[in-house]
C-alpha atoms as a PDB file:
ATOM      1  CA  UNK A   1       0.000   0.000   0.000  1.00  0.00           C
ATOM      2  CA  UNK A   2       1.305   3.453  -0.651  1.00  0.00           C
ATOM      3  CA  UNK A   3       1.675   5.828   2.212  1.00  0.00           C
ATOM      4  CA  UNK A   4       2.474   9.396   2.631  1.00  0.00           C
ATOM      5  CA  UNK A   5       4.673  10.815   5.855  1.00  0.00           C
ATOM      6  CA  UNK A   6       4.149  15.019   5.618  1.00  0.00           C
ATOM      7  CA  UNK A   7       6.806  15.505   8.263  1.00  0.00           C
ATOM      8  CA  UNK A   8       9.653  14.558   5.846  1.00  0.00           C
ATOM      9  CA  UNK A   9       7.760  14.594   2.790  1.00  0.00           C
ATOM     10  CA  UNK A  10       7.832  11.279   1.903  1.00  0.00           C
ATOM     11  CA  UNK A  11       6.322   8.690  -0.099  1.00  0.00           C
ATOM     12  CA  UNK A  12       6.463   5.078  -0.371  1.00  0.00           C
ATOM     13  CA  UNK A  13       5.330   4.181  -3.959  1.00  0.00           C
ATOM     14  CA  UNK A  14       5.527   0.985  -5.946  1.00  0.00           C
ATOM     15  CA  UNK A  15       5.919   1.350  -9.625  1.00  0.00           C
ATOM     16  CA  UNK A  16       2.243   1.144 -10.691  1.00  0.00           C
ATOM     17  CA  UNK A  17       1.229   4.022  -8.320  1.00  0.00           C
ATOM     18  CA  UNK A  18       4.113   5.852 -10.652  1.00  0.00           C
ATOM     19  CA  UNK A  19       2.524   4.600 -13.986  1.00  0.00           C
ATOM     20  CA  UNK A  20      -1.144   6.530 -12.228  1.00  0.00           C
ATOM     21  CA  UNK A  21       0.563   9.551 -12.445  1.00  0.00           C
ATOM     22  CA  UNK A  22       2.556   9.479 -15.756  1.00  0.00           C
ATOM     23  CA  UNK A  23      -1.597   9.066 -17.350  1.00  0.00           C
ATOM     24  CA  UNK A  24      -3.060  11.744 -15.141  1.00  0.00           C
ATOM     25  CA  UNK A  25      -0.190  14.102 -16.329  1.00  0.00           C
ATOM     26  CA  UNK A  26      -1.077  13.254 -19.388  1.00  0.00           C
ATOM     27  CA  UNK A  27      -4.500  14.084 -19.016  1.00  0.00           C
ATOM     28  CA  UNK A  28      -5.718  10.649 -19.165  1.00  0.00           C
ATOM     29  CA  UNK A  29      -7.367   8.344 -17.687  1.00  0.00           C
ATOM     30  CA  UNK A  30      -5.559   5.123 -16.074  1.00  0.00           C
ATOM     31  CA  UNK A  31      -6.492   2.132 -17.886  1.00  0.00           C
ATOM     32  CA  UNK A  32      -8.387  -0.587 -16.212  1.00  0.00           C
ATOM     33  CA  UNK A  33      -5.155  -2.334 -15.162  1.00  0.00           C
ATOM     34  CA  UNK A  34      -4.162   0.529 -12.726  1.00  0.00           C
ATOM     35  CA  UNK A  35      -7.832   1.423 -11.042  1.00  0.00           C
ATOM     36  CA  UNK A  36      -7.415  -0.582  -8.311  1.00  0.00           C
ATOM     37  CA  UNK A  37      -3.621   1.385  -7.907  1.00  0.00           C
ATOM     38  CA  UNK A  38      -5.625   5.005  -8.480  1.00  0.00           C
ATOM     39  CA  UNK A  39      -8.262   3.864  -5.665  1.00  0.00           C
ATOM     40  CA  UNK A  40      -5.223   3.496  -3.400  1.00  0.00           C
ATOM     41  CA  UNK A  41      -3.798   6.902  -4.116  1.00  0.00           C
ATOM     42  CA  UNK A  42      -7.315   8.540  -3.650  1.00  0.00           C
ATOM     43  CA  UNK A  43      -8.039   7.181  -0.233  1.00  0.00           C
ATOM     44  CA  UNK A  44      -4.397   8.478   0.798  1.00  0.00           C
ATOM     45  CA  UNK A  45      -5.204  11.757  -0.310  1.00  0.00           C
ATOM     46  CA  UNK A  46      -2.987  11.864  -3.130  1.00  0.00           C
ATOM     47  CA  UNK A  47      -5.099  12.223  -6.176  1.00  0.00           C
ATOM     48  CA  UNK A  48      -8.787  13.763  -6.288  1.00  0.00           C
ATOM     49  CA  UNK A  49     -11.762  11.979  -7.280  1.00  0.00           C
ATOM     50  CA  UNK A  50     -11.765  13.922 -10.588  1.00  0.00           C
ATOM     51  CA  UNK A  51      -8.033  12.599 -10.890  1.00  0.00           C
ATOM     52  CA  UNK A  52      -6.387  16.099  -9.464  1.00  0.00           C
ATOM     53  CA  UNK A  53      -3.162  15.499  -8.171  1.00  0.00           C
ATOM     54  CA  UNK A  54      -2.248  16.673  -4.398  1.00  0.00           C
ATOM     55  CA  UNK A  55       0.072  19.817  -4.000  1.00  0.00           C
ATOM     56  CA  UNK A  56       2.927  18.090  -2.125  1.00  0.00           C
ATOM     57  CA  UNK A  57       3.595  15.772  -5.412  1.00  0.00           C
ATOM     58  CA  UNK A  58       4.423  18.721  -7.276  1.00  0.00           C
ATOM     59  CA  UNK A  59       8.294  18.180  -6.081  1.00  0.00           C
ATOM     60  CA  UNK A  60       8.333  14.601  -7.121  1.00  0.00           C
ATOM     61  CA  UNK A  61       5.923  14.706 -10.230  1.00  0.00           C
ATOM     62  CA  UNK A  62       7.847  17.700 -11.439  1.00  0.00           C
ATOM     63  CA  UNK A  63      10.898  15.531 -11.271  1.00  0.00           C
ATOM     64  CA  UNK A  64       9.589  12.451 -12.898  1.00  0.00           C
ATOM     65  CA  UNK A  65       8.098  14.181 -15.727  1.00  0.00           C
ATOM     66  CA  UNK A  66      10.962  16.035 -16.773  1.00  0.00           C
ATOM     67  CA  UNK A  67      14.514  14.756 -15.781  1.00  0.00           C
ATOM     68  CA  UNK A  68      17.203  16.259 -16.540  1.00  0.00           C
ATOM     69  CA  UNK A  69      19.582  13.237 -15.585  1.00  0.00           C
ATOM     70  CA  UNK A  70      18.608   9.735 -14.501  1.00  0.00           C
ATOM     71  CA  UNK A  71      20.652   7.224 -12.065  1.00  0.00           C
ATOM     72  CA  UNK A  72      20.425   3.719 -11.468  1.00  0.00           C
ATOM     73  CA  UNK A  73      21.615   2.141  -8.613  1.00  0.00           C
ATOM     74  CA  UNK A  74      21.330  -2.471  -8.978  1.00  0.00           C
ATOM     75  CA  UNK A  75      22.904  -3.368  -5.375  1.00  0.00           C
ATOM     76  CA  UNK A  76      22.512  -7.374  -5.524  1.00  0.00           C
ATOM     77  CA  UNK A  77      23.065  -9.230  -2.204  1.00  0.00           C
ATOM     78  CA  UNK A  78      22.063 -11.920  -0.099  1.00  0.00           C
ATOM     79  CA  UNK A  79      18.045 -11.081  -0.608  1.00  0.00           C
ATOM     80  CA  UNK A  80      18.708 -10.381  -4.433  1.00  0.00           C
ATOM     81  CA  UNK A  81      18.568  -7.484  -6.532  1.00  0.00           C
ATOM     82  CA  UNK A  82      17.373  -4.392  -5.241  1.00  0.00           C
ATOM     83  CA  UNK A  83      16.564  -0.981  -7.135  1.00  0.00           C
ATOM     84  CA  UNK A  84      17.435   2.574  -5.821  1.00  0.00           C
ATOM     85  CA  UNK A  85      17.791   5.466  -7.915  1.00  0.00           C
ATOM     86  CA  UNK A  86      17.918   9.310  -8.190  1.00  0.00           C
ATOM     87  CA  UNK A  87      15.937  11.860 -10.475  1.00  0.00           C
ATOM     88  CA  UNK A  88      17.905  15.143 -11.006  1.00  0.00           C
ATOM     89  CA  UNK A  89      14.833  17.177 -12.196  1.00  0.00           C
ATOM     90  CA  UNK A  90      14.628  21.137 -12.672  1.00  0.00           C
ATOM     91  CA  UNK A  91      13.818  22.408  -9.875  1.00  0.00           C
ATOM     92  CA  UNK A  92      14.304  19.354  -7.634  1.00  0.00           C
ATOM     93  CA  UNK A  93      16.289  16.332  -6.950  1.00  0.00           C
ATOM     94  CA  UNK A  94      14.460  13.154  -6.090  1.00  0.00           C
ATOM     95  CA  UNK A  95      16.246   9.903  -4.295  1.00  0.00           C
ATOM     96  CA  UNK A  96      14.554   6.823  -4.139  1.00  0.00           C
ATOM     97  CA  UNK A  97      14.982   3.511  -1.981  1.00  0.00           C
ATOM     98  CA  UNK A  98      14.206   0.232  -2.559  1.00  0.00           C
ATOM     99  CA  UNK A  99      13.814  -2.692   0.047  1.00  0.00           C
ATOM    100  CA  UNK A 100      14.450  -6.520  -0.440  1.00  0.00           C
ATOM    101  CA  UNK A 101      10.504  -8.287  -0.952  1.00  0.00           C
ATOM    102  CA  UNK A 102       8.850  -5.009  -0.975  1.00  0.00           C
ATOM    103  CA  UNK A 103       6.818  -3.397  -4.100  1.00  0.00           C
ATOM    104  CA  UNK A 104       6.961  -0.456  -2.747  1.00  0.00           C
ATOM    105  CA  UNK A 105       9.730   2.240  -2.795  1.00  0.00           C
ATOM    106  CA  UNK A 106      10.668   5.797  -0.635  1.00  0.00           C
ATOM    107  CA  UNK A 107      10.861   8.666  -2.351  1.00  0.00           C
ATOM    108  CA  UNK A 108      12.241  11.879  -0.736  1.00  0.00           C
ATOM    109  CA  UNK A 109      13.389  14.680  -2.075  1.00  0.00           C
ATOM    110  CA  UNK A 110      17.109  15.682  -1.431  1.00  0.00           C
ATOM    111  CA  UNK A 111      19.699  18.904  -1.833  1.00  0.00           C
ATOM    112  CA  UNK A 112      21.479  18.804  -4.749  1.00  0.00           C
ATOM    113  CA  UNK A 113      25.112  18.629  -3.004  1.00  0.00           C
ATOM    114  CA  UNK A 114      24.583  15.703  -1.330  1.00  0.00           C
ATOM    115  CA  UNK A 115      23.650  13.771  -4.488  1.00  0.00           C
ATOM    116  CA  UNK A 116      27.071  12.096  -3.930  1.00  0.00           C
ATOM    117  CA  UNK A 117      26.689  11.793  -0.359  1.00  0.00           C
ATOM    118  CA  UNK A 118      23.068   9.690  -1.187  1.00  0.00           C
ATOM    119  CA  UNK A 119      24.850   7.780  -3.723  1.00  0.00           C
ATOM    120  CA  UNK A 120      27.445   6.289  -1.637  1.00  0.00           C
ATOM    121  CA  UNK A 121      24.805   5.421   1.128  1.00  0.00           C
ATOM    122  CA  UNK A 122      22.866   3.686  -1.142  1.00  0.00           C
ATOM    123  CA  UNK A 123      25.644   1.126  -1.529  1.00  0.00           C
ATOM    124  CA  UNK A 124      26.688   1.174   1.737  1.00  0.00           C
ATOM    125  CA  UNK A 125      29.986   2.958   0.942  1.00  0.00           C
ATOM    126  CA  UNK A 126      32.477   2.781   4.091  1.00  0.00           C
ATOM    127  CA  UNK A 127      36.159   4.495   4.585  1.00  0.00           C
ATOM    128  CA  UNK A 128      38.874   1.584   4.862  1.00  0.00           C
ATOM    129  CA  UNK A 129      42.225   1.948   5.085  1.00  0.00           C
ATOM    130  CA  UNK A 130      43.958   3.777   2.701  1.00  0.00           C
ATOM    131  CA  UNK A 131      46.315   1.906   0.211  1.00  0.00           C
ATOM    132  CA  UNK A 132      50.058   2.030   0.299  1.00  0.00           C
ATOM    133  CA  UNK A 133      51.726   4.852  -1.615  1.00  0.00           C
ATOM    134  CA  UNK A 134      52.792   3.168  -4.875  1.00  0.00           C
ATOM    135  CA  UNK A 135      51.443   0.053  -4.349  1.00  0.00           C
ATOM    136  CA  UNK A 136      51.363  -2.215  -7.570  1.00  0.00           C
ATOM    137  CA  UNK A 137      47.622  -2.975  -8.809  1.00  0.00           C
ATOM    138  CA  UNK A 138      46.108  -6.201  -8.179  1.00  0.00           C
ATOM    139  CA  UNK A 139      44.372  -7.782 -11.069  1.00  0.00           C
ATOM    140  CA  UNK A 140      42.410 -11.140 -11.062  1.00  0.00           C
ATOM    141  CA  UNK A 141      41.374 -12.283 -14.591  1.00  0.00           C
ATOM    142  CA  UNK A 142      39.203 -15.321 -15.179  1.00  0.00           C
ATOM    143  CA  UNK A 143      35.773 -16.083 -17.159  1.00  0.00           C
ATOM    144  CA  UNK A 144      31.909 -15.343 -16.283  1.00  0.00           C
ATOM    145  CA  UNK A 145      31.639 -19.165 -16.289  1.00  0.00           C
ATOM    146  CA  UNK A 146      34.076 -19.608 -13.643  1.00  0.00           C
ATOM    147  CA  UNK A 147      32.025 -17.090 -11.828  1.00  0.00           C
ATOM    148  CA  UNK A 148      28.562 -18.848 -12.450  1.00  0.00           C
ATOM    149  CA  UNK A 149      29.790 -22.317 -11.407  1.00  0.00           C
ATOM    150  CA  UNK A 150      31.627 -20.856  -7.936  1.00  0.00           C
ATOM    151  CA  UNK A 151      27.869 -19.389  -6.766  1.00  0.00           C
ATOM    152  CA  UNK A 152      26.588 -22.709  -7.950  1.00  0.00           C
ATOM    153  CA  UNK A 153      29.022 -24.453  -5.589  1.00  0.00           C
ATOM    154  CA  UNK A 154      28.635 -21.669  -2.519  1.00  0.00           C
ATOM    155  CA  UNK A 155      24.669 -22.945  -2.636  1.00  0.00           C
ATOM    156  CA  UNK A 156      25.754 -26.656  -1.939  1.00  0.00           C
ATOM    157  CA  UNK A 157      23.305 -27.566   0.840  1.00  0.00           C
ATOM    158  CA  UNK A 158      24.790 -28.851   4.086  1.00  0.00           C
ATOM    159  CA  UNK A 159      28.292 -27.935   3.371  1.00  0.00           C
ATOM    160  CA  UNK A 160      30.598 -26.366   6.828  1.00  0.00           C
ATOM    161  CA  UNK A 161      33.002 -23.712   5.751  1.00  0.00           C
ATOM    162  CA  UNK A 162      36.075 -25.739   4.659  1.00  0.00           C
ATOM    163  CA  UNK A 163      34.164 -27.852   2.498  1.00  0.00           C
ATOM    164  CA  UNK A 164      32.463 -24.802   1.099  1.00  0.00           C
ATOM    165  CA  UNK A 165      36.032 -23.565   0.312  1.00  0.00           C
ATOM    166  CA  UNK A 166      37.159 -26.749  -1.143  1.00  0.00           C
ATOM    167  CA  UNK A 167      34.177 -26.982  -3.092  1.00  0.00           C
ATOM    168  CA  UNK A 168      34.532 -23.757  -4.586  1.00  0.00           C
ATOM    169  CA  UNK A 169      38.070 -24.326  -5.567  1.00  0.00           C
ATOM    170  CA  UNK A 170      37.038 -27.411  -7.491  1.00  0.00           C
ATOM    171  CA  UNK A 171      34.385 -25.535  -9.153  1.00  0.00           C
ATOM    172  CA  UNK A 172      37.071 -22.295 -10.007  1.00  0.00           C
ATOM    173  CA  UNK A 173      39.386 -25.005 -11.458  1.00  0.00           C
ATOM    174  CA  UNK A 174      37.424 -26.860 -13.664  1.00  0.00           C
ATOM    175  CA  UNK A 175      35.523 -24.014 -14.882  1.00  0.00           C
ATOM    176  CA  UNK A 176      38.754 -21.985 -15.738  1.00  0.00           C
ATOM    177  CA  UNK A 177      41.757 -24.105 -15.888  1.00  0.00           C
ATOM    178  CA  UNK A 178      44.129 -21.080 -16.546  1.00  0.00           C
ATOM    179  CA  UNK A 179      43.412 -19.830 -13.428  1.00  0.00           C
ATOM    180  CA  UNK A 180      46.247 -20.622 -10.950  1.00  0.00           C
ATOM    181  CA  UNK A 181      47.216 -19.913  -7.589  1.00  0.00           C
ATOM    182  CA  UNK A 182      48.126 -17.136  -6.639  1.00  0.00           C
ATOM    183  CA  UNK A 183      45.517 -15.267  -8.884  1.00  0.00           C
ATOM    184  CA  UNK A 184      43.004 -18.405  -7.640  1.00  0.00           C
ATOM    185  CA  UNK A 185      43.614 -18.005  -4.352  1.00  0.00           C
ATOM    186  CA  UNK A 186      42.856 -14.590  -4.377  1.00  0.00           C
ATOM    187  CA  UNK A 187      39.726 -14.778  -6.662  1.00  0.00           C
ATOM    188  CA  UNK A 188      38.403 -17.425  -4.063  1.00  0.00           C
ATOM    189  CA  UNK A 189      38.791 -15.582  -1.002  1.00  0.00           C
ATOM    190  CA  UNK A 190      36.308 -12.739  -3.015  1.00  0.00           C
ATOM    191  CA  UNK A 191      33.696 -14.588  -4.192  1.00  0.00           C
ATOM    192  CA  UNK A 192      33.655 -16.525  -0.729  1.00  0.00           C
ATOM    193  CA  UNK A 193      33.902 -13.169   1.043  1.00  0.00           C
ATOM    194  CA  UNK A 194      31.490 -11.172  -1.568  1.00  0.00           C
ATOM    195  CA  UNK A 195      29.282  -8.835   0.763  1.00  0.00           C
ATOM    196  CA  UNK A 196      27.473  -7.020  -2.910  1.00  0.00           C
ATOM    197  CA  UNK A 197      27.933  -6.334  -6.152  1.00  0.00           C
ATOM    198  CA  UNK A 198      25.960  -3.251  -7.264  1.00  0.00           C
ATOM    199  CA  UNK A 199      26.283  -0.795 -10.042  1.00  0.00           C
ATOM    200  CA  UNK A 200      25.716   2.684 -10.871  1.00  0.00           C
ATOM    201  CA  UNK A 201      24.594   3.963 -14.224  1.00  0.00           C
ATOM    202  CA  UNK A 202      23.809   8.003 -15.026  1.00  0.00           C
ATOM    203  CA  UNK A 203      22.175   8.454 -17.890  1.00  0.00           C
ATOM    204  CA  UNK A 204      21.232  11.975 -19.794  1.00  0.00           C
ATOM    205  CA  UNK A 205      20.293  14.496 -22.800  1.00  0.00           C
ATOM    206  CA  UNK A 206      23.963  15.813 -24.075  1.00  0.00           C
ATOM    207  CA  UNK A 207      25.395  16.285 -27.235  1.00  0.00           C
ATOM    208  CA  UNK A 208      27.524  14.065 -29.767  1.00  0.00           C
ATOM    209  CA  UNK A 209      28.969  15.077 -33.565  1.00  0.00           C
ATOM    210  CA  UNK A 210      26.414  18.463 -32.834  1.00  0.00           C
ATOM    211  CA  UNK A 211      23.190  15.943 -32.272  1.00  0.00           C
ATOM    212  CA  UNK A 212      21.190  15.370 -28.885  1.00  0.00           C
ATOM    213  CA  UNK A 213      22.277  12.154 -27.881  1.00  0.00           C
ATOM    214  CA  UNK A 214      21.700   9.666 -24.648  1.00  0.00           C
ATOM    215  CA  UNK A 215      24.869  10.194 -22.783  1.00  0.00           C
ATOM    216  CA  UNK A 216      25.333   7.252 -20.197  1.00  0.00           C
ATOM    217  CA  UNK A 217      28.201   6.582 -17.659  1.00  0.00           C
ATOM    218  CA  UNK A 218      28.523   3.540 -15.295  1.00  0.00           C
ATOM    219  CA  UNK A 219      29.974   2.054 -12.293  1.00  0.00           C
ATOM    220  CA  UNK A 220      30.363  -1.820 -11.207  1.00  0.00           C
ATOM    221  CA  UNK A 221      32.149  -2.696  -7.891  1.00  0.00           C
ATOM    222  CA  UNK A 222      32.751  -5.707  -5.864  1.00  0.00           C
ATOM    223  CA  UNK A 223      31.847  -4.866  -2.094  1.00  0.00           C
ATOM    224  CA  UNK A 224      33.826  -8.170  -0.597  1.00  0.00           C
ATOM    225  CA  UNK A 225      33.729  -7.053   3.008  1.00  0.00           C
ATOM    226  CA  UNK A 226      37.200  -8.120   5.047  1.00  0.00           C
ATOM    227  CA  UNK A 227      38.475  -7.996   1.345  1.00  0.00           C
ATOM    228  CA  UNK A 228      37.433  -4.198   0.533  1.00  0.00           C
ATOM    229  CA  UNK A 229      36.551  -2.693  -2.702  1.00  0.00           C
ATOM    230  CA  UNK A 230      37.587  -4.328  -6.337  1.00  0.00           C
ATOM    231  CA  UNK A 231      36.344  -2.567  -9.649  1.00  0.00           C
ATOM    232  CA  UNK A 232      34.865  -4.675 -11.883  1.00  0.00           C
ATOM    233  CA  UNK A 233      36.666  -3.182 -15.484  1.00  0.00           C
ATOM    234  CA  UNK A 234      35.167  -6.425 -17.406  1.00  0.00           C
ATOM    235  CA  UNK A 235      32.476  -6.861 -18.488  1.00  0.00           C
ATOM    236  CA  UNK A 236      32.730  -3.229 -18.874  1.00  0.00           C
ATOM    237  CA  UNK A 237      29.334  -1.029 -18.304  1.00  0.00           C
ATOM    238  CA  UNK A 238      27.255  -0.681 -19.638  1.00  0.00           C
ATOM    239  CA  UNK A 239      26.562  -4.110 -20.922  1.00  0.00           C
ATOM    240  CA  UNK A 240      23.517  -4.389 -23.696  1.00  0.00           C
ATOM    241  CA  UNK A 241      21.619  -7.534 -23.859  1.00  0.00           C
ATOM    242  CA  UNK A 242      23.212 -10.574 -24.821  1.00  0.00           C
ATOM    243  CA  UNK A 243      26.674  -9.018 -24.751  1.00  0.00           C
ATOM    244  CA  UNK A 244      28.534 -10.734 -21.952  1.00  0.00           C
ATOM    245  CA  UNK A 245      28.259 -14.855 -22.216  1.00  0.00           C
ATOM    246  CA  UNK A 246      29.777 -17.963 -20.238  1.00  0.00           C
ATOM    247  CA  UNK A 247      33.536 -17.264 -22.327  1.00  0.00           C
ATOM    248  CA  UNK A 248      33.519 -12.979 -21.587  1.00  0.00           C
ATOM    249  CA  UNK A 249      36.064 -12.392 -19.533  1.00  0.00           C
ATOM    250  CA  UNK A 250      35.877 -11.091 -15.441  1.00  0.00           C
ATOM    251  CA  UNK A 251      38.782  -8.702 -14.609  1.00  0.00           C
ATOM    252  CA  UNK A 252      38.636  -7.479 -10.565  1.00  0.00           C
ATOM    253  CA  UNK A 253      40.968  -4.578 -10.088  1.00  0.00           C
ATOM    254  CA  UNK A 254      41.284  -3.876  -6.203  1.00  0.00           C
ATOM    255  CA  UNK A 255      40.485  -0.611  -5.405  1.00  0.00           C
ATOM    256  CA  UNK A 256      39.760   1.889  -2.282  1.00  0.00           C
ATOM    257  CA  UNK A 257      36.669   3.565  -1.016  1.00  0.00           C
ATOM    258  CA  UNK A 258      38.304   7.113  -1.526  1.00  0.00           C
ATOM    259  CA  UNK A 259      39.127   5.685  -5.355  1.00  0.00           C
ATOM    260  CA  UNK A 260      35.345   3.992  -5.619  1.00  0.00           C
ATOM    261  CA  UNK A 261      34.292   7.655  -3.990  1.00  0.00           C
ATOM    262  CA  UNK A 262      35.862   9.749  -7.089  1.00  0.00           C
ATOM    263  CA  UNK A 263      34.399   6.986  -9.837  1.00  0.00           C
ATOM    264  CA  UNK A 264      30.703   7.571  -8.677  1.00  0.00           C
ATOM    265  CA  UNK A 265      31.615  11.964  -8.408  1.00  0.00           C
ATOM    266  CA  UNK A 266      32.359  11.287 -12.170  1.00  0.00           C
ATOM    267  CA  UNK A 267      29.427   9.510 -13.040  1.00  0.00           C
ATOM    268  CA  UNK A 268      27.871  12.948 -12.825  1.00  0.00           C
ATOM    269  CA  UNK A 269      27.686  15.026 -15.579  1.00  0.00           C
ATOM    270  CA  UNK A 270      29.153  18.533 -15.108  1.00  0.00           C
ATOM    271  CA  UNK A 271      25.915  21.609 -16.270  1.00  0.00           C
ATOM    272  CA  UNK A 272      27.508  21.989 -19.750  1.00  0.00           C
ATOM    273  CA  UNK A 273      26.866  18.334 -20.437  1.00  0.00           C
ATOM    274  CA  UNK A 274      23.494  19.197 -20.618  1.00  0.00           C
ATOM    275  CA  UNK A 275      21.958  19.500 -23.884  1.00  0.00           C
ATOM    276  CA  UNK A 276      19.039  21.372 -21.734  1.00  0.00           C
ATOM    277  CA  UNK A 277      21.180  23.767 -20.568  1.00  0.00           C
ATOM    278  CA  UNK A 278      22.916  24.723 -24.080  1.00  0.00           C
ATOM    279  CA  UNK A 279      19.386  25.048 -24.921  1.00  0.00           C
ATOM    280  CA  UNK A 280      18.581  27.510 -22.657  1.00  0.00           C
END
């Protein structure tokens, strides 16, 4: 059910509620589909029983129906994927949360400058320890089937820890026989320790050649917890459909959260990006 909290402006919204709106902006009616959705928003107050829509959406609506950059945030743990997201609209920037099971999502509005700030929370960005002045990078190459058949062995029923490990391993091996120790050893200890992945993608009007084109920018880390940070620079985002297959190639670059911090600042487009703005 969606719900409304006026002392932070809040809403908790599930993606049909969202659809409601887009067709009332519109000046239409919501199709038969999305009635029972519209009742819902009428007995919170939200929309009118002629389909007027509340003064305290005008923040979010305002957003929604005219971005002027969209981000993505997939943060895939234990429970599964979950969606969060900001909407940097005109006049107001709208961050949204997502919860593991639920339909619904919260929607609050936010100041601009801590866009970055909301970013890293949604990800659960942490300071670590800082990495030794030049340190040589840390690679691990292997395949996306290697990958696939480790989380098939980490769901072995019944198994204690060591067999877990050992089980992994095996998988690893056979999967991806050119991975060798110490590159395996290190690759195991990740996917073993692997706290998230999640990824980050900005997406907007700018230009390319002279022409308005979709700009888009994205992020993919590995949050492996006692482990830290590793960037995920294959498959490289964004990845279309059908791109990446059992033979692409997984290359984990280990990484800080001050370096992870400065990736996500320059996912966001700087104002003369913006095709809208040039426009102006």
């Amino acid at each position: 059910m969606p719900s409304y909290d006026s002392s932070r402006a809040r809403f908790r919204l599930a993606d049909r509620h969202i659809a409601v709106f887009a067709h009332l902006l519109d000046g239409e009616t919501p199709p038969e589909e999305l009635w029972e959705s519209l009742v819902e928003l009428q007995r919170l107050g939200l929309v009118g029983e002629e389909g007027e829509l509340a003064p305290v959406l005008r923040d979010l609506l305002g957003a929604l129906a005219d971005p002027m950059v969209l981000i993505q945030v997939e943060v895939t743990g234990e429970h599964g994927p979950v969606n969060h997201g900001v909407v940097v609209g005109q006049d107001a920037v709208i961050s949204h949360d997502g919860w593991p099971g639920e339909e619904e999502s919260e929607y609050v509005s936010i100041e601009p400058n801590t866009l970055v700030w909301d970013l890293a929370r949604k990800v659960n960005l942490h300071r670590g320890e800082k990495p030794e002045e030049g340190a040589a990078e840390v690679r691990v190459t292997t395949t996306m089937r290697a990958l696939d058949a480790a989380f098939v062995a980490l769901e072995e029923p019944g198994a204690d820890d060591d067999a877990t490990l050992a089980l992994v391993r095996e998988a690893l091996t056979g999967a991806d026989p050119d991975l060798k120790s110490p590159a395996l050893d290190q690759f195991l200890e990740l996917v073993v320790s692997l706290n998230a992945t999640w990824r980050i993608t900005t997406a907007w009007d700018g230009t390319h050649d002279g022409q308005t084109s979709t700009m888009i920018r994205a992020l993919a880390v590995w949050d492996c917890g006692p482990h830290g940070y590793w960037l995920r620079e294959q498959p490289e985002e964004p990845i279309a459909a059908g791109q990446v297959g059992p033979d692409s190639a997984l290359v984990l670059l280990k990484s800080d959260s001050g370096t992870v911090w400065e990736k996500i600042t320059d996912l966001l487009p700087d104002r003369e990006d913006l095709s809208v703005v040039d426009a102006a």
